[in-house]
Protein backbone atom coordinates (compact mmCIF):
# COMPACT_ATOMS: atom_id res chain seq x y z
CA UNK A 1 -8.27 -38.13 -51.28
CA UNK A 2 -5.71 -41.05 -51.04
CA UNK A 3 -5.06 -41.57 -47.98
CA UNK A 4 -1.88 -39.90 -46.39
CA UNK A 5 -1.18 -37.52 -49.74
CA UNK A 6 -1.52 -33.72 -49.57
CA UNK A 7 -4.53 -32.16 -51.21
CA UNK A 8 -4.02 -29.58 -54.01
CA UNK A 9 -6.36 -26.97 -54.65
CA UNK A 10 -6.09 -24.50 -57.29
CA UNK A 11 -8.82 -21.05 -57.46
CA UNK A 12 -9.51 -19.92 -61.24
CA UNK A 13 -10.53 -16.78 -61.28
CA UNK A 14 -10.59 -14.01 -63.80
CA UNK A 15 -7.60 -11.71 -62.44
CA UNK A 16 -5.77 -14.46 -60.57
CA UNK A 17 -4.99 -18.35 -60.16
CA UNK A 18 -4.22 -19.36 -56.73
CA UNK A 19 -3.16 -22.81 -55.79
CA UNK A 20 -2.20 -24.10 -52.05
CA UNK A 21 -1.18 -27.41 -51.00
CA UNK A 22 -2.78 -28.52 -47.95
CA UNK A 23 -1.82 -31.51 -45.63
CA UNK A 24 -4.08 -34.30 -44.64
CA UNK A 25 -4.56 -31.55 -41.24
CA UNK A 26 -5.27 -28.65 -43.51
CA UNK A 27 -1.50 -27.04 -42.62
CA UNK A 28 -0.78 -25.35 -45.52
CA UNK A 29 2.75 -26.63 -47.05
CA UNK A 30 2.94 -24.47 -50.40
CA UNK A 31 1.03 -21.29 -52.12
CA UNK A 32 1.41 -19.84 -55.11
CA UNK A 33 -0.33 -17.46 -57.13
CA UNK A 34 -0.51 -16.01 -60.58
CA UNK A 35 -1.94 -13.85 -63.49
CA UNK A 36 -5.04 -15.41 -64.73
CA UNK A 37 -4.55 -16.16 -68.84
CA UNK A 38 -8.12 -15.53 -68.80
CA UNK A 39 -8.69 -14.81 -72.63
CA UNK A 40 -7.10 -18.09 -73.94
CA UNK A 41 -7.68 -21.30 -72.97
CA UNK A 42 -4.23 -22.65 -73.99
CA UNK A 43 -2.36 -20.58 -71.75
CA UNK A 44 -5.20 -21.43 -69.01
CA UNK A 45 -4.47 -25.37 -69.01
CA UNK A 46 -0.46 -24.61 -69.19
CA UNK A 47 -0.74 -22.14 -65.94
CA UNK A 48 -2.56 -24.72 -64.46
CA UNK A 49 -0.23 -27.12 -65.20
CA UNK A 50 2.80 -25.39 -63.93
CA UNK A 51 1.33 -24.76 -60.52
CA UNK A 52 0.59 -28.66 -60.52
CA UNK A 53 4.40 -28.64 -61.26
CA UNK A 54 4.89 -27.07 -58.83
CA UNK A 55 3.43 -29.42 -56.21
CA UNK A 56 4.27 -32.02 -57.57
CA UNK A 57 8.05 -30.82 -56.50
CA UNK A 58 7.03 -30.24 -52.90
CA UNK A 59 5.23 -33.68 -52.51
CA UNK A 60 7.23 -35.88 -55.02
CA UNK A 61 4.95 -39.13 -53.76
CA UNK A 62 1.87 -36.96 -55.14
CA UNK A 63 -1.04 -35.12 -54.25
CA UNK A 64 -4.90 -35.15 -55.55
CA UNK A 65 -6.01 -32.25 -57.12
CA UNK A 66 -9.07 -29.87 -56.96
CA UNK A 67 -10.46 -26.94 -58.64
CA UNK A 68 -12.54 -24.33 -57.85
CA UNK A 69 -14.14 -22.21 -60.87
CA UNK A 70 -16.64 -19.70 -61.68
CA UNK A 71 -19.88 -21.11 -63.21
CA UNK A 72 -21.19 -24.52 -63.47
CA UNK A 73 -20.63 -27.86 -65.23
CA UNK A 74 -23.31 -29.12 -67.43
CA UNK A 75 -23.99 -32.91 -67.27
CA UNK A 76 -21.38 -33.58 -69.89
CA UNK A 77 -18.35 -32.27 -67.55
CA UNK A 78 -18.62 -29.19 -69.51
CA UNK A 79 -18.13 -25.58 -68.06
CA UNK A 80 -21.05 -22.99 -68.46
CA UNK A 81 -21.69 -19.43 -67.15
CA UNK A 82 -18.29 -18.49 -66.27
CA UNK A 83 -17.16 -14.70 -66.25
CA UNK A 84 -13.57 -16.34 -66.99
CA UNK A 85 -14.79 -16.67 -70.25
CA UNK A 86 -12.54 -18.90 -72.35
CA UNK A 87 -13.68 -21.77 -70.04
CA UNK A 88 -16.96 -21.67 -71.22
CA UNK A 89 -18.32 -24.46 -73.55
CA UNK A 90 -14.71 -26.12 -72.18
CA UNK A 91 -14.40 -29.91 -70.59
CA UNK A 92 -11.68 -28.39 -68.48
CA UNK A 93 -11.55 -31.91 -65.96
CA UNK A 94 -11.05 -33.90 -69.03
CA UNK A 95 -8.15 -31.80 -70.87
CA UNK A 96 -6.47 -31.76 -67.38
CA UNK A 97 -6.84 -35.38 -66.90
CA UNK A 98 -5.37 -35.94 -69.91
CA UNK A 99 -2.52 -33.18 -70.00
CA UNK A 100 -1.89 -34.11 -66.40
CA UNK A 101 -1.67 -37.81 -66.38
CA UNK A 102 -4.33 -37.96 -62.98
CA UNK A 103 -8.00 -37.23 -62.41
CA UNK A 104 -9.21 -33.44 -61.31
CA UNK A 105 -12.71 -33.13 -59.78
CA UNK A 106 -14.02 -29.58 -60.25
CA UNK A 107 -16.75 -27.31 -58.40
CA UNK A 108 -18.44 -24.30 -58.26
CA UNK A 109 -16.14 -21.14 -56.48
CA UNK A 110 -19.21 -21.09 -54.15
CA UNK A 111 -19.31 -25.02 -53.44
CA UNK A 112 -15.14 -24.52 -52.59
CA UNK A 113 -16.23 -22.37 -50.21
CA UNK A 114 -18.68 -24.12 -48.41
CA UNK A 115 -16.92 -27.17 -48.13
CA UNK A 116 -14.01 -25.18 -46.55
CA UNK A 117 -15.59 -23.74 -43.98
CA UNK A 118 -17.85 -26.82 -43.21
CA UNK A 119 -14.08 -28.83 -43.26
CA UNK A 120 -12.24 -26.86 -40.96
CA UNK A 121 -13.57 -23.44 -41.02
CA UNK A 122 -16.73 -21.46 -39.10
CA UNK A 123 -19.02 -24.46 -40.09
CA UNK A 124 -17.01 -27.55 -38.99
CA UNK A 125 -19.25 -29.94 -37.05
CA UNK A 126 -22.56 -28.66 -38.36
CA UNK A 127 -24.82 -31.13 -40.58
CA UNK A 128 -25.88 -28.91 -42.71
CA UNK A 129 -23.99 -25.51 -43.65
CA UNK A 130 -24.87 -22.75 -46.02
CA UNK A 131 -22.41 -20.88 -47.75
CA UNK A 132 -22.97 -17.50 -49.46
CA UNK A 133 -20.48 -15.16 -51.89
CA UNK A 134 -21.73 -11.99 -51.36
CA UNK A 135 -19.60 -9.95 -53.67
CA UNK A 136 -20.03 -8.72 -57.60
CA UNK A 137 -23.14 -11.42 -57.20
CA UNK A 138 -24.20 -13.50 -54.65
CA UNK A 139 -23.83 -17.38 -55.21
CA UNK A 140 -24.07 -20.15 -52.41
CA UNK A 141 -23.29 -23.34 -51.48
CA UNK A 142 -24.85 -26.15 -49.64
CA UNK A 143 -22.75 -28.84 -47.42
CA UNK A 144 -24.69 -31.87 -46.05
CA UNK A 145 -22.66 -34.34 -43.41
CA UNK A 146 -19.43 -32.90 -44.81
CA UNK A 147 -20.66 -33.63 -48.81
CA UNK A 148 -21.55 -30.54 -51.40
CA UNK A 149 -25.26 -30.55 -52.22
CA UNK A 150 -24.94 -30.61 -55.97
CA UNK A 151 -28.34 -31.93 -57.43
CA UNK A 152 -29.54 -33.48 -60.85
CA UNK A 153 -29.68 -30.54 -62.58
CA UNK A 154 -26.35 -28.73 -60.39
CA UNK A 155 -28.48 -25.92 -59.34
CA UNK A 156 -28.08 -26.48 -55.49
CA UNK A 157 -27.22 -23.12 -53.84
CA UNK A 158 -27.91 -21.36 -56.86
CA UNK A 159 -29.87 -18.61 -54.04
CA UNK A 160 -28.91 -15.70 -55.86
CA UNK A 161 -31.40 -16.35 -58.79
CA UNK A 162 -34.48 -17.18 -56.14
CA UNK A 163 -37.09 -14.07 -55.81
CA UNK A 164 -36.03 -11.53 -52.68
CA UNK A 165 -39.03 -12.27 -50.37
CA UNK A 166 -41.90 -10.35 -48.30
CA UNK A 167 -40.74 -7.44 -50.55
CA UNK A 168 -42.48 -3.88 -49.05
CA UNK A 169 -44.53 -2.03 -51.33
CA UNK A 170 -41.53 0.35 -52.17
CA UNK A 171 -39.18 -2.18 -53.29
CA UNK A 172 -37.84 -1.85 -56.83
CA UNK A 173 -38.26 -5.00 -58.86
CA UNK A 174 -35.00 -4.64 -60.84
CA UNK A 175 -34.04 -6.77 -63.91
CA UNK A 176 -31.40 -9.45 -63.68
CA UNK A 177 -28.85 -10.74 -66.24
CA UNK A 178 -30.73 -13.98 -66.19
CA UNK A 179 -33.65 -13.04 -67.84
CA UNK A 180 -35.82 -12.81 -63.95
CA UNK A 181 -36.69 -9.97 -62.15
CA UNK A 182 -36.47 -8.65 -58.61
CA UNK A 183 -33.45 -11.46 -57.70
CA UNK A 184 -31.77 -11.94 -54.56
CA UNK A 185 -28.71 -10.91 -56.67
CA UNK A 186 -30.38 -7.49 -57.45
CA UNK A 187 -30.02 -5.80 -54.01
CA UNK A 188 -28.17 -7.99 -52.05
CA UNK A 189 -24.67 -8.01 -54.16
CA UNK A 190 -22.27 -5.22 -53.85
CA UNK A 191 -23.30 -3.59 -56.61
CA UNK A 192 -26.88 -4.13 -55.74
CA UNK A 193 -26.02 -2.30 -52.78
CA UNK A 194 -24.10 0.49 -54.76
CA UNK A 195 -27.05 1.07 -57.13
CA UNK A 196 -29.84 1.38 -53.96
CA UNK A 197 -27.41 4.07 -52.30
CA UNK A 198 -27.31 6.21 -55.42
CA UNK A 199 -31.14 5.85 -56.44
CA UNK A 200 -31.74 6.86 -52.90
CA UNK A 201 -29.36 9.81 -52.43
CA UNK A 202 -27.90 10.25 -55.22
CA UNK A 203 -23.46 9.90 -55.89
CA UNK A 204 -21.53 7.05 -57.09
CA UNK A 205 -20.40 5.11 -54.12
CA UNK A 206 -18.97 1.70 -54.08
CA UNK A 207 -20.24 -0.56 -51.29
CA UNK A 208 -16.75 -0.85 -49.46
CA UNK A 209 -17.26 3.16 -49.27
CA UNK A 210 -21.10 3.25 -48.12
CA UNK A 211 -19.47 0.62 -45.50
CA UNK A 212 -16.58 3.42 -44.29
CA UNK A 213 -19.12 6.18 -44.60
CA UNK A 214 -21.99 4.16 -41.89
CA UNK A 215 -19.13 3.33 -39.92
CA UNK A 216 -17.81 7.58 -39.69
CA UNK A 217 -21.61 8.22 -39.17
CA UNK A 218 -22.41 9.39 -42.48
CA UNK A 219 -26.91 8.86 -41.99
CA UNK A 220 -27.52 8.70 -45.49
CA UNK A 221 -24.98 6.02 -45.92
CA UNK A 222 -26.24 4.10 -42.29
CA UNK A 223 -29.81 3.61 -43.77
CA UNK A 224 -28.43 2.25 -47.32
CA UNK A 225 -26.93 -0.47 -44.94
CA UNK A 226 -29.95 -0.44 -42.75
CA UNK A 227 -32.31 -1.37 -45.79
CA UNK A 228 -29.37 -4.00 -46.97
CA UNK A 229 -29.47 -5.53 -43.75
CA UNK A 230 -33.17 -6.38 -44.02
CA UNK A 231 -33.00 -7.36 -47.32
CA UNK A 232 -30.31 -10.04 -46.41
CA UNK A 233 -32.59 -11.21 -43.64
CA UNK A 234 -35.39 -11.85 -45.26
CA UNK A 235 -33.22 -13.59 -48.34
CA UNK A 236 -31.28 -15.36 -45.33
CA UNK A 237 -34.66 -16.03 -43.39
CA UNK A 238 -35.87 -17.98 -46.87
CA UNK A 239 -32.77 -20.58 -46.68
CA UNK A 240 -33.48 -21.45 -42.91
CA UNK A 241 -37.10 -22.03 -43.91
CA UNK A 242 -36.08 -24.40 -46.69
CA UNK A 243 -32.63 -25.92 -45.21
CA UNK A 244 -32.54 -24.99 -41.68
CA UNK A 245 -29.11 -24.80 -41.61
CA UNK A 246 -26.91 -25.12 -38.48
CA UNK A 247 -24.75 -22.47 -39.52
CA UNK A 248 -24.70 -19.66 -42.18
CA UNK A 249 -21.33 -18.90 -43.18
CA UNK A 250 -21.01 -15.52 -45.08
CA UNK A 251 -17.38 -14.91 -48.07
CA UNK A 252 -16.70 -12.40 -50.59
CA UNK A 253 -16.34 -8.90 -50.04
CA UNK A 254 -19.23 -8.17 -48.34
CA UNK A 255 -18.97 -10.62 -45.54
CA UNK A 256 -16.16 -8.04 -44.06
CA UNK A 257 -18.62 -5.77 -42.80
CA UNK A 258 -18.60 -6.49 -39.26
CA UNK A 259 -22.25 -4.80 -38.10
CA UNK A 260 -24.00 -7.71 -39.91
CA UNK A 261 -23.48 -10.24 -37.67
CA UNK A 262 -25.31 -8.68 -35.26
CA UNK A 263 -27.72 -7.13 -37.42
CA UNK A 264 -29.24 -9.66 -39.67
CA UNK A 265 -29.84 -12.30 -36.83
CA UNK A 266 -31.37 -9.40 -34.58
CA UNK A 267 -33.96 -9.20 -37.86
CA UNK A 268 -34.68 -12.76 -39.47
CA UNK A 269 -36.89 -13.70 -36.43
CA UNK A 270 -39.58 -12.23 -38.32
CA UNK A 271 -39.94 -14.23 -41.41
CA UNK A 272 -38.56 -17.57 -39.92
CA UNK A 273 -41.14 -19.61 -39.59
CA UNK A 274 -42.82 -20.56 -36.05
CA UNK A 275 -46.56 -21.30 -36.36
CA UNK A 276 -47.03 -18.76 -34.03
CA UNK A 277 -45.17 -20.39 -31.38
CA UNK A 278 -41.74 -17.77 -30.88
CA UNK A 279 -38.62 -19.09 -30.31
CA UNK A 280 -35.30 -17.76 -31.01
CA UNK A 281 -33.73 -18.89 -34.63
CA UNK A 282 -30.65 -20.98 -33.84
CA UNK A 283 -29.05 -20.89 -36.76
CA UNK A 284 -25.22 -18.94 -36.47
CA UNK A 285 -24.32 -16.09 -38.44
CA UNK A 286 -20.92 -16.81 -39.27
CA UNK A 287 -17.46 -15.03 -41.15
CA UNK A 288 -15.77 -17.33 -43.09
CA UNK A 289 -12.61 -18.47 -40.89
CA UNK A 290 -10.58 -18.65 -43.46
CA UNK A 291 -11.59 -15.51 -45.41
CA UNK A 292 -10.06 -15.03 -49.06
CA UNK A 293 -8.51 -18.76 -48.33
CA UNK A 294 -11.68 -19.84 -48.28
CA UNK A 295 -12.60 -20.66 -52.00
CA UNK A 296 -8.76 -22.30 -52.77
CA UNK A 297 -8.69 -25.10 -49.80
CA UNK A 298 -12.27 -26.28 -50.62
CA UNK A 299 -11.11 -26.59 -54.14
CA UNK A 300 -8.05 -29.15 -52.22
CA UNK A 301 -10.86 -30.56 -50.17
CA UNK A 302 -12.94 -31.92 -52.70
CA UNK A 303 -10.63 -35.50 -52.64
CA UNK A 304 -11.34 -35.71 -48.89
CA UNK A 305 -14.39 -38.34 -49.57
CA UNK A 306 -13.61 -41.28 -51.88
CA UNK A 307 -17.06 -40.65 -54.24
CA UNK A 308 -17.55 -37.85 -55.67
């Protein structure tokens, strides 16, 4: 990020487009937010444009600009697997550049969130933070001495897609849209969760309801979130094998369920591995700090290091 200029970040998403100007202290100086255009990709790159606009009118000396977008990028800048479909297939960095007369570096919603919190949020300080959207799916992110993990092939923190581990013999080994079976993504999203309460005992509850129904004491709802809990933990207790991560830093809606910070360390003891030799996992459990914020001022962040 040029040194001294405020850091714009704008949040595509399918329903919304949220931008926020942050300065070089992370004090917010502008927000705005939107409609997403999310059927047409001409209307996209003008909304876009006007909140740069936008800014650009608050900081008239300039500001870098970030974006934070469902998907991924393919080695060619261009954008792949997005539910906001019309980016798909898109070089979205390069029409920007070009429409906007300055450079926009772009990353995965889940990478914006990670850097966030490992910036100035639950995971600032920590070498090495892991960052999961547990929501409609459940992507990640991985932040390394204050860098996103991205990898050759762009697949870092793509956790969602791994195998749920040490499954017990009961365990349904459900499809997933990406052609795998029994996914972390499966049982550990929201509507993972949804689809294990009705199987179980039957209704059509979403997960924010099975949350209010443990919480009033409802039993059949308690052990749908008992069962999720342990399924997180072992999914959870996988990453600290393979990262060991300082912290564990938890967005989407999901992460608003208070129990599981207390829960899920209290089980991952188990299948973190210790030789035989017990000790207790220090790896932190953590809310994102700045909750829905989370995913818009990573997107500014992404200028705070001069390569990308």
């Amino acid at each position: 990020m040029p040194a001294g200029l405020p850091a714009l970040g704008i949040d595509v998403g399918g329903t919304k487009i949220e931008a926020v100007l942050l300065a070089p202290d992370g004090r917010a100086l502008w927000r705005e937010r939107r409609p997403s255009p999310s059927a047409d990709y001409a209307e996209m790159l003008a909304a876009i444009a006007g909140l740069v606009a936008g800014a650009r009118a608050v900081s008239p000396a300039g500001c870098s600009i970030g974006l934070g977008t469902p998907g991924s990028l393919t080695a060619d800048g261009r954008i792949k697997n997005a539910n906001t479909q019309c980016l798909n297939g898109r070089a979205l960095a390069e029409d920007l550049h070009a429409r906007l007369g300055q450079p926009v570096r772009i990353a995965n919603d889940a990478n914006c969130l990670a850097l966030s919190e490992a910036t100035d949020g639950a995971g600032q300080g920590a070498g090495v933070v892991f960052a999961a959207i547990l929501g409609t799916g459940t992507g990640a992110g991985i932040v390394v001495d204050g860098r996103v993990l991205v990898g050759p092939n762009r697949l870092a923190g793509e956790w969602g897609h791994n195998p749920l581990p040490w499954a017990p013999a009961d365990e349904p080994c459900l499809p997933c849209y990406c052609g795998q079976q029994g996914c972390v993504e499966t049982l550990v999203s929201g509507p993972g969760l949804a689809a294990d309460h009705a199987r179980r005992h039957g209704g059509a509850l979403s997960a924010q309801q099975i949350a209010a129904a443990a919480e009033a004491g409802d039993a059949a709802a308690q052990a749908t979130l008992a069962r999720w809990h342990q399924r997180l933990a072992r999914a959870l207790a996988g990453v600290i094998n393979l990262l060991d991560p300082e912290v564990i830093v938890l967005g989407g809606g999901l992460s608003r369920m208070a129990a599981t910070y207390q829960a899920v360390p209290a089980l991952w003891d188990r299948w973190v591995f210790s030789g035989g030799l017990r000790e207790p996992v220090r790896t932190r459990l953590l809310p994102a700090q700045h909750g829905d914020a989370s995913g818009v001022r990573g997107a500014a962040w992404l200028w705070k290091d001069a390569a990308p």
